[in-house]
C-alpha atoms as a PDB file:
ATOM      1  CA  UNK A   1      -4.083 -12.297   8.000  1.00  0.00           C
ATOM      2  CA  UNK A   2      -5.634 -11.478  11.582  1.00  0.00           C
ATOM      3  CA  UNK A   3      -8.674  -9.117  11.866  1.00  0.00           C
ATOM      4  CA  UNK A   4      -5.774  -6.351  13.007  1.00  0.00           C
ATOM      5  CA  UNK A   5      -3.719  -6.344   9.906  1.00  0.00           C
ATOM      6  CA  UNK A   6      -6.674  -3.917   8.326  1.00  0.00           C
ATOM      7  CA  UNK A   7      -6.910  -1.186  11.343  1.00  0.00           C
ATOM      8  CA  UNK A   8      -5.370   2.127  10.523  1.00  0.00           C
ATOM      9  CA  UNK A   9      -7.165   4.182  12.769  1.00  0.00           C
ATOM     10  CA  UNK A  10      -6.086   6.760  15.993  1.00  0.00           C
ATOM     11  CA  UNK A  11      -2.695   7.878  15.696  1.00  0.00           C
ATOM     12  CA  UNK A  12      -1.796   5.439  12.681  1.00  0.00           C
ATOM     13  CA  UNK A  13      -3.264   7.396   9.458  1.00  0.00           C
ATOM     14  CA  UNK A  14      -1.253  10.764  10.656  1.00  0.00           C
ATOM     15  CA  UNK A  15       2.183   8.595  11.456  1.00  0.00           C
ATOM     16  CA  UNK A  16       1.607   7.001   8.391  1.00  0.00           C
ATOM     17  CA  UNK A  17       1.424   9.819   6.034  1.00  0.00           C
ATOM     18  CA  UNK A  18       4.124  11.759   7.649  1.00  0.00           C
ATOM     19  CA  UNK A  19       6.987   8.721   7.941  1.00  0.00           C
ATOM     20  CA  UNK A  20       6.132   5.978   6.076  1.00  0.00           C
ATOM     21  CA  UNK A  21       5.073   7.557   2.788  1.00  0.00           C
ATOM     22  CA  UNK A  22       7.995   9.614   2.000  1.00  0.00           C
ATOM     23  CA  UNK A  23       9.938   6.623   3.060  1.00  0.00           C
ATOM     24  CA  UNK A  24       9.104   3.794   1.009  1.00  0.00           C
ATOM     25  CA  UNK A  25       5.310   4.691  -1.484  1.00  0.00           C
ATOM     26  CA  UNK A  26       6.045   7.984  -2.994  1.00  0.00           C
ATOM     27  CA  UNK A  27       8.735   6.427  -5.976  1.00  0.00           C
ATOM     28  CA  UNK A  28       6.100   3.517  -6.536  1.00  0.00           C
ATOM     29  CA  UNK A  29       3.065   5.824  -6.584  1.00  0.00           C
ATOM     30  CA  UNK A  30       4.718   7.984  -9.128  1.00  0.00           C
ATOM     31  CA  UNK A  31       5.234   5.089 -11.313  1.00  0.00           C
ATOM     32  CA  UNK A  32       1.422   3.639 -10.797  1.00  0.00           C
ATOM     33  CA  UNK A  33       0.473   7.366 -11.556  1.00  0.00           C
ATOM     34  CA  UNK A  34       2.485   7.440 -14.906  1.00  0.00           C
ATOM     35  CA  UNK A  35       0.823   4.243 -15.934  1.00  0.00           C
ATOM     36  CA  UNK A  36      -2.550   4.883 -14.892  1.00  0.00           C
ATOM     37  CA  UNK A  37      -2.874   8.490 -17.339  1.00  0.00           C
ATOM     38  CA  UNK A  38      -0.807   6.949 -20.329  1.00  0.00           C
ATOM     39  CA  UNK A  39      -4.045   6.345 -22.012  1.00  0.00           C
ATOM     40  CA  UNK A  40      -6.038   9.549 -21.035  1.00  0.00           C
ATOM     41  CA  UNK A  41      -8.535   7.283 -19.450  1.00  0.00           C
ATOM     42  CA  UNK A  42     -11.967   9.149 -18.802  1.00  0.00           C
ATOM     43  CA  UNK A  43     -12.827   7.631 -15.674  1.00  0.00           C
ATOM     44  CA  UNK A  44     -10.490   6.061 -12.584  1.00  0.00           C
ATOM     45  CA  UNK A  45     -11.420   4.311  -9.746  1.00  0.00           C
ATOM     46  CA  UNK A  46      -8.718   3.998  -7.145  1.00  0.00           C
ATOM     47  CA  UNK A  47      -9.354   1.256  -4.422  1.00  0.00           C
ATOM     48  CA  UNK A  48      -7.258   0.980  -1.003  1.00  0.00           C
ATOM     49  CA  UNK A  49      -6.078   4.716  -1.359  1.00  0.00           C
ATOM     50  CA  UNK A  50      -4.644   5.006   2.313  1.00  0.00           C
ATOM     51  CA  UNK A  51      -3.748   8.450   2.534  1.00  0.00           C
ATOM     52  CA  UNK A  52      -4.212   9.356  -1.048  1.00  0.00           C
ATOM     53  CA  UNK A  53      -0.114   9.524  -2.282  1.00  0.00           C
ATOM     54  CA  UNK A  54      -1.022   8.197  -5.498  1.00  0.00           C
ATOM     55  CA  UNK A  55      -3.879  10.253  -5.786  1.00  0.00           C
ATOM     56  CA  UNK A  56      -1.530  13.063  -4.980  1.00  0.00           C
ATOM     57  CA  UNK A  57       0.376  12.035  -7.974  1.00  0.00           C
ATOM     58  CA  UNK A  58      -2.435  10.922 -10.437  1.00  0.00           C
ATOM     59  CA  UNK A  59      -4.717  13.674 -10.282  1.00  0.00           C
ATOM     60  CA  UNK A  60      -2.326  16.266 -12.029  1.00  0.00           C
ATOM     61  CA  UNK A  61      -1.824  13.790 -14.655  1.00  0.00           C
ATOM     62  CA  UNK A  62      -5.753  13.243 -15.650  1.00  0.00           C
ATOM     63  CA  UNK A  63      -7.320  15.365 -17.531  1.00  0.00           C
ATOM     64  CA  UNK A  64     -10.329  17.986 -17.023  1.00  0.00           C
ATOM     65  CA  UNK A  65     -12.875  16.013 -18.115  1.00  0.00           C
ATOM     66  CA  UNK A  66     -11.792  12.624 -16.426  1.00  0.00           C
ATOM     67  CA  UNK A  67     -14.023  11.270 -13.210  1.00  0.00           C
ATOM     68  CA  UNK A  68     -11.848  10.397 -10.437  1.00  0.00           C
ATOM     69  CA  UNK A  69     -13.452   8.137  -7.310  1.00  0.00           C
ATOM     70  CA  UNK A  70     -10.902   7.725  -4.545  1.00  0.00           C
ATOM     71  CA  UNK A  71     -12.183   4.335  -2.289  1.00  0.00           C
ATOM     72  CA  UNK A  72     -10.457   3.437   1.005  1.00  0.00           C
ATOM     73  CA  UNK A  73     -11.806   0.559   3.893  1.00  0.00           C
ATOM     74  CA  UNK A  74     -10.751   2.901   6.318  1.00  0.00           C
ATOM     75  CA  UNK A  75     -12.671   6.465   6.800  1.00  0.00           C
ATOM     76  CA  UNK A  76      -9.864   7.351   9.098  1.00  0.00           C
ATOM     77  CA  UNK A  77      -7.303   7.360   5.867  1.00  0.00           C
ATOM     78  CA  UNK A  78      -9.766   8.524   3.603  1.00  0.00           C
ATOM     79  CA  UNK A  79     -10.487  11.633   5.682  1.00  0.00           C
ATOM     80  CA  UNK A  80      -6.829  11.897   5.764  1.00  0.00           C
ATOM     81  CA  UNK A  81      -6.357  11.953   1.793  1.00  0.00           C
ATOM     82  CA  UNK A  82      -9.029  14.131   1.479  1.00  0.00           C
ATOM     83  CA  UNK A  83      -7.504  16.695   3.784  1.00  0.00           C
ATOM     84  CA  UNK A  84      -4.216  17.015   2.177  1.00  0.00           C
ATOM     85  CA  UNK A  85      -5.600  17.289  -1.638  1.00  0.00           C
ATOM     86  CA  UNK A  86      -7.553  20.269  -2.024  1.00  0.00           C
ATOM     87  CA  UNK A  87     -10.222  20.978  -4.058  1.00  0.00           C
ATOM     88  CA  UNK A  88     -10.724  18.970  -7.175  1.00  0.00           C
ATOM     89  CA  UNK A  89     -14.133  18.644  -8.233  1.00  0.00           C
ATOM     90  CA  UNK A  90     -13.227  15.704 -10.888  1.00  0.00           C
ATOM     91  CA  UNK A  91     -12.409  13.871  -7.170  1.00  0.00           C
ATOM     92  CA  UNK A  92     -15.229  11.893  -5.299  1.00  0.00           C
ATOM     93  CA  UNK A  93     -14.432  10.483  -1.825  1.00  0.00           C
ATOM     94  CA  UNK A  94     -16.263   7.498  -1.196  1.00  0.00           C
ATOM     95  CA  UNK A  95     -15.912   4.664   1.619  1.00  0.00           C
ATOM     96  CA  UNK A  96     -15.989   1.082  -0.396  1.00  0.00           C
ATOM     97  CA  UNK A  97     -14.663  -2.513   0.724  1.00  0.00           C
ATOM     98  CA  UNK A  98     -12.701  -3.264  -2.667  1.00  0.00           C
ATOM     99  CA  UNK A  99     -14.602  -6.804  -2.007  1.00  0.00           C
ATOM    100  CA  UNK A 100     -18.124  -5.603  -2.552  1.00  0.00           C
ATOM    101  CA  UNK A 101     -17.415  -2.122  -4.869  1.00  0.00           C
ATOM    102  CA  UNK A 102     -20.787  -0.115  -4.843  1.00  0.00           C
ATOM    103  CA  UNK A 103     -20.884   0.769  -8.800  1.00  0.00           C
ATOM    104  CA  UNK A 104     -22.538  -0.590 -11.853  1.00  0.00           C
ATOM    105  CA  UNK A 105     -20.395  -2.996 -14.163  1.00  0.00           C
ATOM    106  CA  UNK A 106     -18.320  -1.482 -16.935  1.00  0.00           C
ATOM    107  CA  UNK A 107     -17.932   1.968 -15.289  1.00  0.00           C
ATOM    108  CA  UNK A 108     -14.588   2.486 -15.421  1.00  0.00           C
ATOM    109  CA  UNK A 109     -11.552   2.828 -17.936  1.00  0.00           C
ATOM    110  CA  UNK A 110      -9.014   1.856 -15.150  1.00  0.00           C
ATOM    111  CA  UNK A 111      -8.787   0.640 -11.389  1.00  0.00           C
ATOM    112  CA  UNK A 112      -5.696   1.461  -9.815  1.00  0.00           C
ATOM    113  CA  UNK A 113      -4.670  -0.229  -6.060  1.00  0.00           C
ATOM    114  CA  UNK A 114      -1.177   0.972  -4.946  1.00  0.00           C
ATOM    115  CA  UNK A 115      -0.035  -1.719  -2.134  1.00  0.00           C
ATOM    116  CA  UNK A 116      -3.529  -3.120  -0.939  1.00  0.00           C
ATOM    117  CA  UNK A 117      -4.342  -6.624  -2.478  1.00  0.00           C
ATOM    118  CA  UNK A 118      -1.908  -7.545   0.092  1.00  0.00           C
ATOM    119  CA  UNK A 119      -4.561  -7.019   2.545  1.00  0.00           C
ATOM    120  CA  UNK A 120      -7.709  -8.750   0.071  1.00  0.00           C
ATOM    121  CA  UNK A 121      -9.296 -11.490   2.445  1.00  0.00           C
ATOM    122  CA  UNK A 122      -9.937 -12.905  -0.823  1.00  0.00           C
ATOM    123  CA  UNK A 123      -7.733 -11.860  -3.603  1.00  0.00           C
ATOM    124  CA  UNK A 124      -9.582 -13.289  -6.618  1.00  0.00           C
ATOM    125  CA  UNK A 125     -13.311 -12.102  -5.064  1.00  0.00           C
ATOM    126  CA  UNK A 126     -11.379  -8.822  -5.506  1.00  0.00           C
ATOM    127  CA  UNK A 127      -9.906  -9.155  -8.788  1.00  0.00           C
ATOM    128  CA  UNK A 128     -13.277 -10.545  -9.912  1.00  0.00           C
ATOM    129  CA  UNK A 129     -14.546  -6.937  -8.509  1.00  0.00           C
ATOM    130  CA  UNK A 130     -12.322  -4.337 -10.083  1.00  0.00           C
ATOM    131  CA  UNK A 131     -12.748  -6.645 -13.209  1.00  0.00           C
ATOM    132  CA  UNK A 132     -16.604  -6.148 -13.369  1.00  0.00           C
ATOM    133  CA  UNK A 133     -16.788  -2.464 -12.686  1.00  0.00           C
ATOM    134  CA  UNK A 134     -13.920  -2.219 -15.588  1.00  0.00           C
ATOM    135  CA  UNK A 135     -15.096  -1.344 -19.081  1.00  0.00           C
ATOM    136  CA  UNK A 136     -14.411  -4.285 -22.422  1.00  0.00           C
ATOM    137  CA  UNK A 137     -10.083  -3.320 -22.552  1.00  0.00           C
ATOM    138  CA  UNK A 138     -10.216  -1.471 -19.313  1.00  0.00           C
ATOM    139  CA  UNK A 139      -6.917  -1.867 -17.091  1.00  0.00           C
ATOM    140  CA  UNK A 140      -6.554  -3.000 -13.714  1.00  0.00           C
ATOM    141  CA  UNK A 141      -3.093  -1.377 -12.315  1.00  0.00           C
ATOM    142  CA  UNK A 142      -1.338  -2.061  -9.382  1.00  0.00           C
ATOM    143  CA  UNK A 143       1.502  -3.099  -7.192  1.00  0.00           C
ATOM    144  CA  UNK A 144       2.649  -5.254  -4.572  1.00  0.00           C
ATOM    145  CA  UNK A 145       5.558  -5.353  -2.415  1.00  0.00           C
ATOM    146  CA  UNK A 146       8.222  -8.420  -3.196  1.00  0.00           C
ATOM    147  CA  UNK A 147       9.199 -10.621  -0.383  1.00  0.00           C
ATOM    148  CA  UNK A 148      10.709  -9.036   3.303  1.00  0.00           C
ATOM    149  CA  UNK A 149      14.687 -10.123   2.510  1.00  0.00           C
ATOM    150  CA  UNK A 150      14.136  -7.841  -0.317  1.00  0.00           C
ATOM    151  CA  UNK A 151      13.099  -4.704   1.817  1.00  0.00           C
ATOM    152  CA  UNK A 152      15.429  -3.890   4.342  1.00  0.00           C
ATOM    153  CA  UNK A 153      14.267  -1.562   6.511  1.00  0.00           C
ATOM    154  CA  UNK A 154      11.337  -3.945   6.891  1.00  0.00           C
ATOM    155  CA  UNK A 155      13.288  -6.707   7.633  1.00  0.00           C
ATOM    156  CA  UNK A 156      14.860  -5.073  10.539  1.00  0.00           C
ATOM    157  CA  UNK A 157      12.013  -3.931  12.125  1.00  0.00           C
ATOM    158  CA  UNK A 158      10.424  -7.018  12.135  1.00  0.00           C
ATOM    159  CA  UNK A 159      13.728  -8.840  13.379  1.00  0.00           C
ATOM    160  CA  UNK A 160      13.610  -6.316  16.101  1.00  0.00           C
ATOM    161  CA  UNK A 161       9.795  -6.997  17.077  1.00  0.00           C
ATOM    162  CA  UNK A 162      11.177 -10.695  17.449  1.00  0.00           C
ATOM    163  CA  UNK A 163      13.728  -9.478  19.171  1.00  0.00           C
ATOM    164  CA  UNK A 164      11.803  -7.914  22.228  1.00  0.00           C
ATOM    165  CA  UNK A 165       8.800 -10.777  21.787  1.00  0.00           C
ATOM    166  CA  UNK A 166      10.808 -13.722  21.605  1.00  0.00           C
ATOM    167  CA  UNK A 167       8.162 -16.243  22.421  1.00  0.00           C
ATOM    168  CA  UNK A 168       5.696 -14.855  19.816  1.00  0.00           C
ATOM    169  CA  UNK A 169       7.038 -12.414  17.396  1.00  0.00           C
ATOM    170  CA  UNK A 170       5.042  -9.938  16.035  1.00  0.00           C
ATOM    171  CA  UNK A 171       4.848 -11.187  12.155  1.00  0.00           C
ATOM    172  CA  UNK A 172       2.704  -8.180  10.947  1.00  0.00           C
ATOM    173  CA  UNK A 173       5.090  -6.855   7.986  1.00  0.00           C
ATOM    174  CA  UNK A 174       6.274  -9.861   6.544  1.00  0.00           C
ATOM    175  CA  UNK A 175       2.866 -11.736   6.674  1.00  0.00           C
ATOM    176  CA  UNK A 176       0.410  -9.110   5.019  1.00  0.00           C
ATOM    177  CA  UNK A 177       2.599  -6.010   3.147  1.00  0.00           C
ATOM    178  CA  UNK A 178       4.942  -8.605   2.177  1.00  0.00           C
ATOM    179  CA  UNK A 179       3.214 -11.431   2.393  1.00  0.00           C
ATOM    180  CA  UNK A 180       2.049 -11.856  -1.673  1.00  0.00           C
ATOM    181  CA  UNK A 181       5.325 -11.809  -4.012  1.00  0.00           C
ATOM    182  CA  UNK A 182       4.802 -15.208  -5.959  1.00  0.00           C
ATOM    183  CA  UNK A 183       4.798 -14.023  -9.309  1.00  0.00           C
ATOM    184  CA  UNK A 184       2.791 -16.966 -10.839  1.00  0.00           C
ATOM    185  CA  UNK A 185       0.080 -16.676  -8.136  1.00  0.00           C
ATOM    186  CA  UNK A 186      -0.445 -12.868  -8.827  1.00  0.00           C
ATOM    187  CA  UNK A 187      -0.363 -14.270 -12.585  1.00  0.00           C
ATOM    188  CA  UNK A 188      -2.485 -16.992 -11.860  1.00  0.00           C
ATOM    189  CA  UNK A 189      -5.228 -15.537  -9.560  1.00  0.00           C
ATOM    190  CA  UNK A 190      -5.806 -12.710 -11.962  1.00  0.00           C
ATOM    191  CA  UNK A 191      -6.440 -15.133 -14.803  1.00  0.00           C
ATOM    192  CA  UNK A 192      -8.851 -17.067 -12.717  1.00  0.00           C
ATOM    193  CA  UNK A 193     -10.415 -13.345 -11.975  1.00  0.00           C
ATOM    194  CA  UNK A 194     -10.804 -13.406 -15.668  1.00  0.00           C
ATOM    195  CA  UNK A 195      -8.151 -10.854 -16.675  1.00  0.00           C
ATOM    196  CA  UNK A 196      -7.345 -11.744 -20.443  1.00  0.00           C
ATOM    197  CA  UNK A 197      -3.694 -10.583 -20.438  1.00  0.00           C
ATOM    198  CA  UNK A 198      -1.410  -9.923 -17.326  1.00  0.00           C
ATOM    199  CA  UNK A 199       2.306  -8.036 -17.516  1.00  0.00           C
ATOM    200  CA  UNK A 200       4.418  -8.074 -14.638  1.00  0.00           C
ATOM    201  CA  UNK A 201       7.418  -6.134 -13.782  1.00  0.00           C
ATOM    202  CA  UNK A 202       9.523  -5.409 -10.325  1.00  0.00           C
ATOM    203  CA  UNK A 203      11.269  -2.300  -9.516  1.00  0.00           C
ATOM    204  CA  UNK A 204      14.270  -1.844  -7.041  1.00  0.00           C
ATOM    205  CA  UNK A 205      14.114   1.372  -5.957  1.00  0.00           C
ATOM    206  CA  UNK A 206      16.192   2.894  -2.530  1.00  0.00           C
ATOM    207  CA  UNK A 207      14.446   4.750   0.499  1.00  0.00           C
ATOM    208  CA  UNK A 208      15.604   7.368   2.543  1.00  0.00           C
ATOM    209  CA  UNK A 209      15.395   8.854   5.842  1.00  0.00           C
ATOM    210  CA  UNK A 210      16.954  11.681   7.568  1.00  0.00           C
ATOM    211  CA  UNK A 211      17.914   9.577  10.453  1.00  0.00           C
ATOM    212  CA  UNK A 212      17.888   6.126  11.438  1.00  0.00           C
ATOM    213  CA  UNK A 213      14.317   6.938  14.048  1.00  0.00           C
ATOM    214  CA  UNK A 214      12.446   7.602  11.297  1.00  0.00           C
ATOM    215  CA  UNK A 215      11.659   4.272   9.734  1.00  0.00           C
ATOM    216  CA  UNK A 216      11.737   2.804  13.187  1.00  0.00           C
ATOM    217  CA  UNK A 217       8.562   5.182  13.902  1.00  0.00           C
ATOM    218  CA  UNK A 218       7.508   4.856  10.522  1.00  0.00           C
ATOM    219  CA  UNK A 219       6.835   0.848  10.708  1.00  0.00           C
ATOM    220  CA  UNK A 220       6.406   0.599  14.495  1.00  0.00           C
ATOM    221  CA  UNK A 221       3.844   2.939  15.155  1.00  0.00           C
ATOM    222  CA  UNK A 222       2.522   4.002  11.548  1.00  0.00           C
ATOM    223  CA  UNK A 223       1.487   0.420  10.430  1.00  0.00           C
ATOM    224  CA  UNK A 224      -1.170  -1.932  12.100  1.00  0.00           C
ATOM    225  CA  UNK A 225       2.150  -3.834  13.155  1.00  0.00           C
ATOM    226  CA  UNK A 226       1.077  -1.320  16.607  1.00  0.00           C
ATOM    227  CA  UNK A 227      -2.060  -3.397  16.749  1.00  0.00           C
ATOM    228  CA  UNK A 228       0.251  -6.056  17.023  1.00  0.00           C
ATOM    229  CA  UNK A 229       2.852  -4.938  19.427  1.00  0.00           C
ATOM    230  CA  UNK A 230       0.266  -3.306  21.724  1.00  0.00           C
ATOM    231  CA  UNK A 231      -1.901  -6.648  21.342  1.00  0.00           C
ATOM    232  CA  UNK A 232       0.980  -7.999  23.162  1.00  0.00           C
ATOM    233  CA  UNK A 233       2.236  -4.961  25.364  1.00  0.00           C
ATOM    234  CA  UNK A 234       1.393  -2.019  25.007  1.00  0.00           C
ATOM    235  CA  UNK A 235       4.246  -0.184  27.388  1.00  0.00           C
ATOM    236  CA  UNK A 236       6.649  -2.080  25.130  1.00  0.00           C
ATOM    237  CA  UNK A 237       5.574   0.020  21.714  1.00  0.00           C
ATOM    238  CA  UNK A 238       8.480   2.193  22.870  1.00  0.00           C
ATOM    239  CA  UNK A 239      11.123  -0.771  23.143  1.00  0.00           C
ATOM    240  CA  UNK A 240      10.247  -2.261  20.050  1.00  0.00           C
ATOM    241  CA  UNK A 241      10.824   1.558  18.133  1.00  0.00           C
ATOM    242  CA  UNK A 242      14.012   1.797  20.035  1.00  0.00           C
ATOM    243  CA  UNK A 243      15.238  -1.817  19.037  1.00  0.00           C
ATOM    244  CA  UNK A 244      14.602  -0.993  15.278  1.00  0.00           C
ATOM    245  CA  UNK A 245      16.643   1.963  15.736  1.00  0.00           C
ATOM    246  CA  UNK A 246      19.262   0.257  17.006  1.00  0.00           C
ATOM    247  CA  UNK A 247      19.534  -2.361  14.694  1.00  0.00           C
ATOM    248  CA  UNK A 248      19.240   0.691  11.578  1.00  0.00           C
ATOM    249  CA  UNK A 249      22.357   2.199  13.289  1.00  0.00           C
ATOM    250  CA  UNK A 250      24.039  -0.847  13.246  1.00  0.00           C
ATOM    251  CA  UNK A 251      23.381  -1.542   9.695  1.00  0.00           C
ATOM    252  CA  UNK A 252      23.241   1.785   7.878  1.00  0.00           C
ATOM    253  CA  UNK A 253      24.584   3.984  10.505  1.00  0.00           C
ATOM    254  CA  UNK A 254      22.492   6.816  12.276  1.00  0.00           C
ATOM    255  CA  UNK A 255      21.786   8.672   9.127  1.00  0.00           C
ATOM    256  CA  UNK A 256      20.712   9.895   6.599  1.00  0.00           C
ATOM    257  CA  UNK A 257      19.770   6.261   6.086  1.00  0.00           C
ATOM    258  CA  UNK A 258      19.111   4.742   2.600  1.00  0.00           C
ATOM    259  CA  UNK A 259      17.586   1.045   2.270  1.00  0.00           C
ATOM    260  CA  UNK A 260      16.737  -1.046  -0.337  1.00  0.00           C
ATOM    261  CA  UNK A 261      13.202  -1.742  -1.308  1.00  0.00           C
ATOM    262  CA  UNK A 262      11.394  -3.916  -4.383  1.00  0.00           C
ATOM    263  CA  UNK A 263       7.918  -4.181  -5.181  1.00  0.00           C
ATOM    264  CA  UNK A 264       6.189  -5.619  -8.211  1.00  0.00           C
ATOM    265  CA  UNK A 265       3.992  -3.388 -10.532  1.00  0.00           C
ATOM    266  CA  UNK A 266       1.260  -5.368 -12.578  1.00  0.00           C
ATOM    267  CA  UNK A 267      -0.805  -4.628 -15.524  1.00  0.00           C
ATOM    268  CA  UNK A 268      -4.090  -6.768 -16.008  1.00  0.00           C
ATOM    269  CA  UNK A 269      -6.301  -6.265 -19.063  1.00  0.00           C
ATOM    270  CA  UNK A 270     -10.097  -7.126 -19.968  1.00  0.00           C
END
């Protein structure tokens, strides 16, 4: 993972929220939500909250009394989930590296990370983490997506970033966000985290645009796949969106567009 797989910042956070979410997170976050509040927990910690969907869809679900601290790497996202949930006062906003988490041990009765170990420079160091702020049978939930082939929209895009960089294709998407689908090494690094029991599941699930340009922005210009592109040239951002497009048309005509995506949801236990 390059130092530029972690920037959402400028124009990325707004982008983001307004294409990408809708497009691909909302379904999973709904899920994560439903499994996070099954067991009236008292206190959540959310790491890697992006632009707070699940948030969005958890906090309804929690009850009055429960403590809710939303953590993201990135102010720039943070500030965005902040502005689009209101007033809550069982919701703290706090900056944290998921790495180094700045609470005491055994705080929490779950951790919740919708789509963000993917981007761990050291998975287990994190899983050790959310592990010792958990309290004895706490619950670490979260989700990951499965490999590119299985995520077409994706898979398109990134086809098309090869397309217009031929000599050094722009690898963002399938390296990081899809980068972390072996089952047994999500099984495996959690138990060397010290998780006691780990269930894993995967859910295929369709998104869907209005048009064919909207997952083409989405991925082009509302992941850190820009960082990428404009790494390598920045007047060819444009080209690159277009190319996507092109190839969506081709595949799923100009729209509404549906695509299939699959990500796997896991359930780790203290």
């Amino acid at each position: 993972m390059s130092d530029s797989d972690k920037v959402f910042a400028g124009s990325i956070p707004e982008i983001y929220d307004t294409y990408l979410v809708p497009l691909i997170f909302e379904n999973f976050a709904s899920d994560l939500a439903c499994k996070v509040a099954a067991d009236n927990p008292k206190s959540v910690l959310e790491t890697a909250a992006g632009s707070g969907v699940v948030t969005r869809a958890l906090a309804p679900k929690l009850g009055a009394d429960c403590s809710y601290v939303v953590t993201d790497l990135n102010q720039p996202m943070l500030d965005r989930a902040a502005s689009r949930q209101g007033d809550d006062g069982r919701i703290a906003w706090q900056q944290a590296d998921a790495l180094d988490l700045p609470f005491d041990d055994q705080t929490f009765d779950v951790v919740c990370c919708q789509f963000g170990v993917m981007f761990f420079p050291d998975r287990i160091k994190g899983y050790r983490e959310a592990r010792r702020v958990l309290r004895p049978g706490g619950q670490f939930v979260f989700n990951v997506w499965d490999h590119i082939e299985e995520n077409e929209f994706a898979n398109l895009v990134t086809r098309a970033a090869g397309q217009i960089f031929p000599e050094d294709p722009p690898l963002f998407l399938a390296r990081t966000p899809h980068g972390y689908h072996d089952i047994d090494l999500i099984h495996d690094e959690l138990r060397q985290a010290g998780f006691e029991t780990v269930e894993i599941g995967t859910i295929t699930d369709s998104s869907w645009a209005p048009t064919a340009r909207h997952p083409a922005i989405a991925y082009c210009q509302g992941t850190p796949l820009r960082n990428e592109l404009e790494a390598r040239d920045a007047a060819k951002l444009a080209a690159v969106t277009d190319r996507s497009e092109e190839l969506i048309v081709s595949r799923f005509g100009p729209g509404p567009v549906s695509g299939k995506i699959q990500g796997h949801v896991i359930v780790a236990r203290t």
